[in-house]
C-alpha atoms as a PDB file:
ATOM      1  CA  UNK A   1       4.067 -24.037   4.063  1.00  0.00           C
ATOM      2  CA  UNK A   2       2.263 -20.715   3.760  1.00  0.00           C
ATOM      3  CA  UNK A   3       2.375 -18.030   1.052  1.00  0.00           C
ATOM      4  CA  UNK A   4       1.425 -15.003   1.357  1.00  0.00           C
ATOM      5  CA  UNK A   5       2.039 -13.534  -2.144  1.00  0.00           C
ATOM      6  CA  UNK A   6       0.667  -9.919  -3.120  1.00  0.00           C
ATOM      7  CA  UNK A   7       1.195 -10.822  -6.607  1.00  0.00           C
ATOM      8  CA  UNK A   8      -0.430 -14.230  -7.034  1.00  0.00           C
ATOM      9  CA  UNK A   9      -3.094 -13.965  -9.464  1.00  0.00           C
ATOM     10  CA  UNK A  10      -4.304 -17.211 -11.583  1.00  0.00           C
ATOM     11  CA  UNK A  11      -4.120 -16.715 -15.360  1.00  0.00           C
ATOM     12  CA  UNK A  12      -7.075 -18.997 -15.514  1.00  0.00           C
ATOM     13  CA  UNK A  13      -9.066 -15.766 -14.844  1.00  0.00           C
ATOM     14  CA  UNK A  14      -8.093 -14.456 -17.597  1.00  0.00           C
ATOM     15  CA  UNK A  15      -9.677 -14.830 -21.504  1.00  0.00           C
ATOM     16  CA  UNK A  16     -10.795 -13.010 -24.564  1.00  0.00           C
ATOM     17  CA  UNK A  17     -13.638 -10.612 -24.069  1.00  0.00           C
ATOM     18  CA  UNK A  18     -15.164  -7.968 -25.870  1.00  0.00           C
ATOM     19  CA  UNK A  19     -13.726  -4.491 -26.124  1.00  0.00           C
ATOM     20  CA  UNK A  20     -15.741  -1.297 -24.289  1.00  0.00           C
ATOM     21  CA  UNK A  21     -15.195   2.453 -24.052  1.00  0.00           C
ATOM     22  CA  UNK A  22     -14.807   3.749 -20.722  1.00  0.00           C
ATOM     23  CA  UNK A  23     -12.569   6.135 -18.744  1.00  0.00           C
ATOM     24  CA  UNK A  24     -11.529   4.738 -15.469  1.00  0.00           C
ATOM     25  CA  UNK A  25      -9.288   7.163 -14.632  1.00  0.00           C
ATOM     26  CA  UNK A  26      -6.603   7.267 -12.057  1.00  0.00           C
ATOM     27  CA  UNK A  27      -7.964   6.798  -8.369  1.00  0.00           C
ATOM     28  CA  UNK A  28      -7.191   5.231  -5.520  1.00  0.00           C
ATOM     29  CA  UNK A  29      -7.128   1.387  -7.189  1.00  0.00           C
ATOM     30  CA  UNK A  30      -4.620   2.738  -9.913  1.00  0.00           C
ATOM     31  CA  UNK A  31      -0.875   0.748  -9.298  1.00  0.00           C
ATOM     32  CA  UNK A  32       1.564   2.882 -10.331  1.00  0.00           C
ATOM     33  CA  UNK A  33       5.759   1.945 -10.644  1.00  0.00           C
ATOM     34  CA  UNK A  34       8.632   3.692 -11.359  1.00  0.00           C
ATOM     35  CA  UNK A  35      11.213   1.635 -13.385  1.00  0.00           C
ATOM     36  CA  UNK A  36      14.974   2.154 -14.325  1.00  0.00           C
ATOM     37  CA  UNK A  37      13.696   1.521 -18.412  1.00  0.00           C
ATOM     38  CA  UNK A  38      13.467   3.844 -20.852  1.00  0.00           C
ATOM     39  CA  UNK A  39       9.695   4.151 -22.253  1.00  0.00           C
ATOM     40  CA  UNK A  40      10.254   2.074 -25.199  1.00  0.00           C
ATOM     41  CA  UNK A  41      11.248  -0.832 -22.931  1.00  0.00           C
ATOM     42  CA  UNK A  42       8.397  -0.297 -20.675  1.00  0.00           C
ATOM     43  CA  UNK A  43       5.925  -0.322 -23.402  1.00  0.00           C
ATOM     44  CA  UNK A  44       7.240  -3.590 -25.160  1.00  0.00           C
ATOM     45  CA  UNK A  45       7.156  -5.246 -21.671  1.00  0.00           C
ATOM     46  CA  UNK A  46       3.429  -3.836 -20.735  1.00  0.00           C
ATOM     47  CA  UNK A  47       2.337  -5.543 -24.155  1.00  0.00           C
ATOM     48  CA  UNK A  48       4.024  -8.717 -23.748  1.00  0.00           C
ATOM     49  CA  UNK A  49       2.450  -8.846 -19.593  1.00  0.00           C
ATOM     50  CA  UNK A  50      -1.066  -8.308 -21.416  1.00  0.00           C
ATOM     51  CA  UNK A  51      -0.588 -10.860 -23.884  1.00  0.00           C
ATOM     52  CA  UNK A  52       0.927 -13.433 -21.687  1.00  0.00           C
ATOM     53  CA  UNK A  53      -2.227 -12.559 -18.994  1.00  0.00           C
ATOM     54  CA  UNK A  54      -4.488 -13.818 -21.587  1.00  0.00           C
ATOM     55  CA  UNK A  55      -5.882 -10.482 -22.225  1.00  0.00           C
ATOM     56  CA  UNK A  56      -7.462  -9.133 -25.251  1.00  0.00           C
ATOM     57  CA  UNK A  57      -6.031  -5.738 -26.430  1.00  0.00           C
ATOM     58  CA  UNK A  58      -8.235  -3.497 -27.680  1.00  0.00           C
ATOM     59  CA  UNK A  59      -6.662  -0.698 -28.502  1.00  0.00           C
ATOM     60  CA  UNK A  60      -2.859   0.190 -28.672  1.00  0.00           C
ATOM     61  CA  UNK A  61      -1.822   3.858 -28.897  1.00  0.00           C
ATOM     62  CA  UNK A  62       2.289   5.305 -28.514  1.00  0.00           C
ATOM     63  CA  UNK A  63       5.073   6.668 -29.306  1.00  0.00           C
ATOM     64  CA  UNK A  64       8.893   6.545 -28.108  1.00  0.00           C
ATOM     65  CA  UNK A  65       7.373   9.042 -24.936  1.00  0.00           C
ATOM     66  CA  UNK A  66       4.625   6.367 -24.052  1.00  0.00           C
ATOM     67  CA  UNK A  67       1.453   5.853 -24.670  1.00  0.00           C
ATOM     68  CA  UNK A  68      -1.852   3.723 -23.564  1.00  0.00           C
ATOM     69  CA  UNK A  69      -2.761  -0.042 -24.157  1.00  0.00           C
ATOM     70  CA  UNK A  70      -6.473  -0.757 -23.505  1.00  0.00           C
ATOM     71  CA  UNK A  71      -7.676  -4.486 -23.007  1.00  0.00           C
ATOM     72  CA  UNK A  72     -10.155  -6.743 -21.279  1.00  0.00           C
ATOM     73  CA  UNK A  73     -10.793  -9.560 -19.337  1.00  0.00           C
ATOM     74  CA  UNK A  74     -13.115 -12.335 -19.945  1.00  0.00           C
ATOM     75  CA  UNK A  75     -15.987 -11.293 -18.060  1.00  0.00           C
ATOM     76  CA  UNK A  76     -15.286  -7.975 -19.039  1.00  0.00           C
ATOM     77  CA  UNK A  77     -13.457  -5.700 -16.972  1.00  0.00           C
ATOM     78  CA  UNK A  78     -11.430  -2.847 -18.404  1.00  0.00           C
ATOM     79  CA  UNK A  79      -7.504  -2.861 -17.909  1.00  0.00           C
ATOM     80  CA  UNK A  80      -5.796  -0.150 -19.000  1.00  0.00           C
ATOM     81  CA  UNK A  81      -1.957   0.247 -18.891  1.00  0.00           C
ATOM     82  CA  UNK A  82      -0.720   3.869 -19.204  1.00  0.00           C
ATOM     83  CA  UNK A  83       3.255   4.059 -19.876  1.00  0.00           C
ATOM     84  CA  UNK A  84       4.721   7.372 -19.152  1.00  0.00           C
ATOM     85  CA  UNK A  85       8.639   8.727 -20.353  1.00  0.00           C
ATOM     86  CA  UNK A  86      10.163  10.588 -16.793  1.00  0.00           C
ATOM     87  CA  UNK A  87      14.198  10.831 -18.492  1.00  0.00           C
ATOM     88  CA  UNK A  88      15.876   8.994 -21.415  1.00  0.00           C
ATOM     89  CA  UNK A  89      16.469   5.948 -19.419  1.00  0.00           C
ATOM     90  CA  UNK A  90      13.301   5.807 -17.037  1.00  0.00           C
ATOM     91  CA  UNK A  91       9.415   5.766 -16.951  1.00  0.00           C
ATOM     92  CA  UNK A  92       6.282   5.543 -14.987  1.00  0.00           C
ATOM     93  CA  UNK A  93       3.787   3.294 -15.734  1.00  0.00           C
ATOM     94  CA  UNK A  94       0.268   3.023 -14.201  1.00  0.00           C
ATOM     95  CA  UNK A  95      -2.107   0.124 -14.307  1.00  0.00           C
ATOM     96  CA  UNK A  96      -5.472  -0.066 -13.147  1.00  0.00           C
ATOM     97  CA  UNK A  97      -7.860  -2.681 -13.725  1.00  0.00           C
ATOM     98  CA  UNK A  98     -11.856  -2.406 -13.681  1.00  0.00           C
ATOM     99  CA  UNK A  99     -13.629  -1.693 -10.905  1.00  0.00           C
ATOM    100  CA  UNK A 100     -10.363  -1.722  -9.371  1.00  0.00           C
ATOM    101  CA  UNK A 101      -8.602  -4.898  -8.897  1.00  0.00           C
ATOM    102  CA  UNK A 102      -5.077  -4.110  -7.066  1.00  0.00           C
ATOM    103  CA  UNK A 103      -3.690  -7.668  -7.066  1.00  0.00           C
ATOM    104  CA  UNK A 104      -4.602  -8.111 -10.695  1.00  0.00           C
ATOM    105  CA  UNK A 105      -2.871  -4.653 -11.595  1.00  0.00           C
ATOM    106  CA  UNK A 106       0.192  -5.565  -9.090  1.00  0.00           C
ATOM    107  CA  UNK A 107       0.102  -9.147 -11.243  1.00  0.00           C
ATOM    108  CA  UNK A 108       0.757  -7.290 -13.980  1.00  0.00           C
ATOM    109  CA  UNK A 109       3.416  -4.798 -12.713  1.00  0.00           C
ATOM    110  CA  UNK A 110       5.521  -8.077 -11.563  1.00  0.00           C
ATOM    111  CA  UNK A 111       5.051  -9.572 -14.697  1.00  0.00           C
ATOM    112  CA  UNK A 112       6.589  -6.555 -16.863  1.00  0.00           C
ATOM    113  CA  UNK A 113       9.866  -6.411 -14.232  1.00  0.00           C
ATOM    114  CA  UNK A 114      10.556  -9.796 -15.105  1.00  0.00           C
ATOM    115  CA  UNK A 115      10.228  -8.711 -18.689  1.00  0.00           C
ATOM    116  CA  UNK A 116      12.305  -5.713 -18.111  1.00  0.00           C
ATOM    117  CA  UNK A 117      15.651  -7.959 -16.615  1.00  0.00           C
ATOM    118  CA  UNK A 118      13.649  -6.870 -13.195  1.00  0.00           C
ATOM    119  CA  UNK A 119      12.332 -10.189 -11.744  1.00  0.00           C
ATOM    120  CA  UNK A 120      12.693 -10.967  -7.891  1.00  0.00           C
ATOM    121  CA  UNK A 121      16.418 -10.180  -6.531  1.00  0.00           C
ATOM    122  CA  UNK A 122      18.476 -13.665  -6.126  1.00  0.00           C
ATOM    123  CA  UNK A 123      21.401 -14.073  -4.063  1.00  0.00           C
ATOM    124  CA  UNK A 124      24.218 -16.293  -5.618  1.00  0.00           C
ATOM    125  CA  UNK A 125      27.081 -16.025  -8.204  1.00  0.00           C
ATOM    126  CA  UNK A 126      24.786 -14.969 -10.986  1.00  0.00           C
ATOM    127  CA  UNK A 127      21.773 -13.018  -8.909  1.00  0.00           C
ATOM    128  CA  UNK A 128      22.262  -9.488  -7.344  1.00  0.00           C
ATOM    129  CA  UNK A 129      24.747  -7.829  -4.873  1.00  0.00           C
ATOM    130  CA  UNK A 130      24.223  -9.268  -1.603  1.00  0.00           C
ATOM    131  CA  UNK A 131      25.596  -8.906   2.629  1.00  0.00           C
ATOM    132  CA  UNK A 132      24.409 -10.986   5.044  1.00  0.00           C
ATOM    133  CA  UNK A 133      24.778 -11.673   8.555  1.00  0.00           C
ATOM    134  CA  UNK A 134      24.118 -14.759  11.409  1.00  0.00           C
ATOM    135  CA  UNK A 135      22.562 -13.558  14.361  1.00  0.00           C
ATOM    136  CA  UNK A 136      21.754 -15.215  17.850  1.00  0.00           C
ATOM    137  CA  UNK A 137      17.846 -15.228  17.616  1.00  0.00           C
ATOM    138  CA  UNK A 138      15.356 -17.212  16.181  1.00  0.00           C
ATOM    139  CA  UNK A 139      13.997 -17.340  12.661  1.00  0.00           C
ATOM    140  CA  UNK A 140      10.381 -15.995  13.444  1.00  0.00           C
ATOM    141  CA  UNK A 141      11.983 -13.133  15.192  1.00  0.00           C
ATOM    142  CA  UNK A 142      13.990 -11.945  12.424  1.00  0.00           C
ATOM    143  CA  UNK A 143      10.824 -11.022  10.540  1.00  0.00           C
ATOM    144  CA  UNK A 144       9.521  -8.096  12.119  1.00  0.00           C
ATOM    145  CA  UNK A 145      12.818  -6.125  11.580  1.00  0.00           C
ATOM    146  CA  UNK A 146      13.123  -7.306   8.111  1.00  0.00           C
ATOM    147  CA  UNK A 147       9.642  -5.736   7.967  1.00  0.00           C
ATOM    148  CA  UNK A 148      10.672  -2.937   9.456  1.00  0.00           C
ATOM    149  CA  UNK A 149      13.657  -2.621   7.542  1.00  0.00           C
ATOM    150  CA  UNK A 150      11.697  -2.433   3.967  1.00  0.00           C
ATOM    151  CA  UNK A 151       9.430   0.700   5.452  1.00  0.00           C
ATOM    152  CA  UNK A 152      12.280   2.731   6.704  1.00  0.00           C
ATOM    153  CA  UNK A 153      14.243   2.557   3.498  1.00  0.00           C
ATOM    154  CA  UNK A 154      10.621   2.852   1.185  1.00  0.00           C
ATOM    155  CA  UNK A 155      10.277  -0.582   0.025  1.00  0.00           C
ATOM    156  CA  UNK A 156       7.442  -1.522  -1.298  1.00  0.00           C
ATOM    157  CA  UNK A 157       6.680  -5.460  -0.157  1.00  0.00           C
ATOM    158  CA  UNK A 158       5.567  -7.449  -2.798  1.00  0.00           C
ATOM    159  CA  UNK A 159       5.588 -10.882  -1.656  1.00  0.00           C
ATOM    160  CA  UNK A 160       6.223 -12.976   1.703  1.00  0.00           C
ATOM    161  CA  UNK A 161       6.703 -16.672   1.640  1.00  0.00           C
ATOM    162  CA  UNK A 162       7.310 -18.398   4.748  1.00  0.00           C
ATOM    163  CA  UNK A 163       8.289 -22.067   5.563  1.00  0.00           C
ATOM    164  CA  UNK A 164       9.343 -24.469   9.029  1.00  0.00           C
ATOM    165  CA  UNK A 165      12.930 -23.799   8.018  1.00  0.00           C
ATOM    166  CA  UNK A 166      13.378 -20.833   6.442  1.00  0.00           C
ATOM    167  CA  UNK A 167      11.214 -16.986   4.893  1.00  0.00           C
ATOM    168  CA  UNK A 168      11.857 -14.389   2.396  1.00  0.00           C
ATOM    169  CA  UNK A 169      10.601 -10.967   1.869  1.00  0.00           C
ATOM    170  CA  UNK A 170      10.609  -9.638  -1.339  1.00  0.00           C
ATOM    171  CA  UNK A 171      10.471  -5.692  -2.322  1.00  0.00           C
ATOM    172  CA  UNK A 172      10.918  -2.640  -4.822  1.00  0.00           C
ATOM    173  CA  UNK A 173      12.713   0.403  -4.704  1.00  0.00           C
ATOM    174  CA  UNK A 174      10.887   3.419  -6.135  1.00  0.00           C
ATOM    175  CA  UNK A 175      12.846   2.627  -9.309  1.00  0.00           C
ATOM    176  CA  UNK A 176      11.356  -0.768  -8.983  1.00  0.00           C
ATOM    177  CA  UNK A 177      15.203  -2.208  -8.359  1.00  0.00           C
ATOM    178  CA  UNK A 178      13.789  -5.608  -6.546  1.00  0.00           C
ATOM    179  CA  UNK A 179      15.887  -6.510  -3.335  1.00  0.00           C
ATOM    180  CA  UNK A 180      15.084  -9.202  -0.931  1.00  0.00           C
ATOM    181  CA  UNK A 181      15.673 -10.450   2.118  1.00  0.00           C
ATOM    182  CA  UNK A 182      15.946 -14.369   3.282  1.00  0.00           C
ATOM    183  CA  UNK A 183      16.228 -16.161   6.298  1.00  0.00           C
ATOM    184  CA  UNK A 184      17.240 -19.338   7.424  1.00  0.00           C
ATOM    185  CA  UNK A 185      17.583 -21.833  10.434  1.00  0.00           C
ATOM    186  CA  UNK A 186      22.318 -21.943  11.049  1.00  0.00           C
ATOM    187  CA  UNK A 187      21.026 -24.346  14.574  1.00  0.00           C
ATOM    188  CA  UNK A 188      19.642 -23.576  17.585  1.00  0.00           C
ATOM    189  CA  UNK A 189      18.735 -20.208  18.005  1.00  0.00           C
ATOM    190  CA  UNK A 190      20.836 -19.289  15.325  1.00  0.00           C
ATOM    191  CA  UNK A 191      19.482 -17.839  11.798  1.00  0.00           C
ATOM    192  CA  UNK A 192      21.475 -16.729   8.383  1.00  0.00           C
ATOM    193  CA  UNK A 193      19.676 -14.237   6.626  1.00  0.00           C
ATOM    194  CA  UNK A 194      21.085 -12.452   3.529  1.00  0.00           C
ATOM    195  CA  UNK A 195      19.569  -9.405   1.926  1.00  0.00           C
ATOM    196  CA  UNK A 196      20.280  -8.937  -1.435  1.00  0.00           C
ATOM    197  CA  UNK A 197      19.643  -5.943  -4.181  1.00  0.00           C
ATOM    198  CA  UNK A 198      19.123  -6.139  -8.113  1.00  0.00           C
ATOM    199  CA  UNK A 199      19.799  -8.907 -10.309  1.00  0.00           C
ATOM    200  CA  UNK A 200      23.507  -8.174 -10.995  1.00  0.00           C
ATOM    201  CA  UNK A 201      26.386  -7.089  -8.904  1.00  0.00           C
ATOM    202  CA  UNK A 202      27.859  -3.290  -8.937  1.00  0.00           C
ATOM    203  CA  UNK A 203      28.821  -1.074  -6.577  1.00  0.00           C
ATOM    204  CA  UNK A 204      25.340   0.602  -5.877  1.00  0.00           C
ATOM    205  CA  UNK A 205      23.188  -2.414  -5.359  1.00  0.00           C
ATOM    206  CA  UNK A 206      25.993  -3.356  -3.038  1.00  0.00           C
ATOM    207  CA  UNK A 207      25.856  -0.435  -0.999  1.00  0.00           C
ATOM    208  CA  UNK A 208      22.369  -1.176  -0.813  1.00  0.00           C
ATOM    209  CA  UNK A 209      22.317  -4.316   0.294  1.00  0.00           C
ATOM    210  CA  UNK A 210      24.771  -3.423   2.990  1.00  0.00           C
ATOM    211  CA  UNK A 211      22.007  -0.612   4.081  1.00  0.00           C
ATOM    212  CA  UNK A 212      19.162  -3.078   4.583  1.00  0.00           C
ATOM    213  CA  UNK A 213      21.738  -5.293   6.955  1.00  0.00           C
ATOM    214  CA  UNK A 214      22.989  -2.224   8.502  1.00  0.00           C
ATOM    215  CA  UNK A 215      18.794  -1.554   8.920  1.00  0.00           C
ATOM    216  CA  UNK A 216      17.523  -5.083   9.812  1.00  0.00           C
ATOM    217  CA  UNK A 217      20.832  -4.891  12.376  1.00  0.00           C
ATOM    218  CA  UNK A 218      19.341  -1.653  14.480  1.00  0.00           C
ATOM    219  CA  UNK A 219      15.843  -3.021  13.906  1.00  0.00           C
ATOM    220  CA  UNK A 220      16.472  -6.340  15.932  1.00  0.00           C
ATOM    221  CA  UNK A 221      18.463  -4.751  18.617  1.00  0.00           C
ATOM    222  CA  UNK A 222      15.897  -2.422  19.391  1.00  0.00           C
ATOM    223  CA  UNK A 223      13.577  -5.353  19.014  1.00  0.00           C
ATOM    224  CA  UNK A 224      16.316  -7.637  21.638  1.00  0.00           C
ATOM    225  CA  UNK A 225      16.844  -4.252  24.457  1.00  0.00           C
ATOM    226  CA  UNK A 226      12.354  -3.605  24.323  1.00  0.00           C
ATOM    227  CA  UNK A 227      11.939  -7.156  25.857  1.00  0.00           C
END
């Protein structure tokens, strides 16, 4: 098996250090998200990720609109979570870790979703709204149009796992909704793959996940008629 996972950072890493002053400000290392939480949410979940990252929090500043949570790592580097109120029910948050550490910063992002009822999309009676689809090809094929399929509807990849039998891309929305799609072997030259949106089932995610088929569908034939 490989993994290939944009979000795996050890917790060993991480312990108590001492606090500094700096101002790291945005930049290009700064991760920022979107989520379908109100503030409030966001900023309980930011300080839980910290906490549960083994950071030490230095300072802790906000209010119901947001606010800033400083901390650091054990050999020091500065991480500094800003939360940010867009509406009543949603909020931007922006995390950027000293000298500029993406996959920590990403780390983090994942680990607030989960926090937030936003962890990885499942497929299944109790995961998210899903389609799916069986198509004549085989299962390494399938993967460039599922690539292709997260960049033409803006979804931000944020992990790939693949095995012999079987992969699975896993994305955001701009709202940081996570959807996924999952292939696997249904016999020779045959392969299932299901694409599935949010972690519940309504109408919306539905729709969605019928768009990323729909996608992945026009993707492959192109991919089938170029050969």
């Amino acid at each position: 098996m490989r993994t290939l996972t944009l979000s795996l950072i050890t917790a060993a890493a991480l312990m108590l250090p001492s606090c500094q002053e700096s101002d790291l400000g945005t930049g290009a290392n700064t991760v920022g998200r979107d989520y379908a939480r109100p503030a409030p949410d966001a900023w309980k979940a930011a300080v839980r990720a910290a906490e549960n990252s083994g950071l030490h929090v230095c300072s802790d500043q906000h209010d119901k609109f947001g606010g800033e949570l400083v901390a650091n790592r054990a050999n020091g580097d500065e991480v500094r979570i800003e939360v940010r109120s867009l509406t009543e029910q949603t909020s931007r948050v922006s995390v950027r870790v000293e000298p500029g550490d993406r996959a920590l910063a990403t780390m983090i992002h994942e680990r607030m979703a989960d926090k937030m009822g936003l962890g990885a999309a499942r497929s299944g009676f109790f995961g998210g709204s899903s389609a799916e689809g069986t198509y004549i090809t085989d299962l390494d094929s399938c993967i460039g149009p599922a690539k292709r399929t997260f960049s033409a509807l803006d979804v931000s990849l944020t992990a790939e796992e693949v095995h012999a039998d079987g992969w699975r891309l896993d994305g955001r929305l701009k709202d940081s909704t996570p959807v996924r799609i999952a292939a696997q072997k249904a016999g020779d030259l045959k392969t299932r793959v299901i694409f599935t949106a949010g972690n519940e089932k309504n109408e919306d995610l539905k729709a969605f996940a019928r768009k990323m088929r729909d996608e992945f569908e026009a993707a492959i034939h192109l991919e089938s008629s170029s050969d």
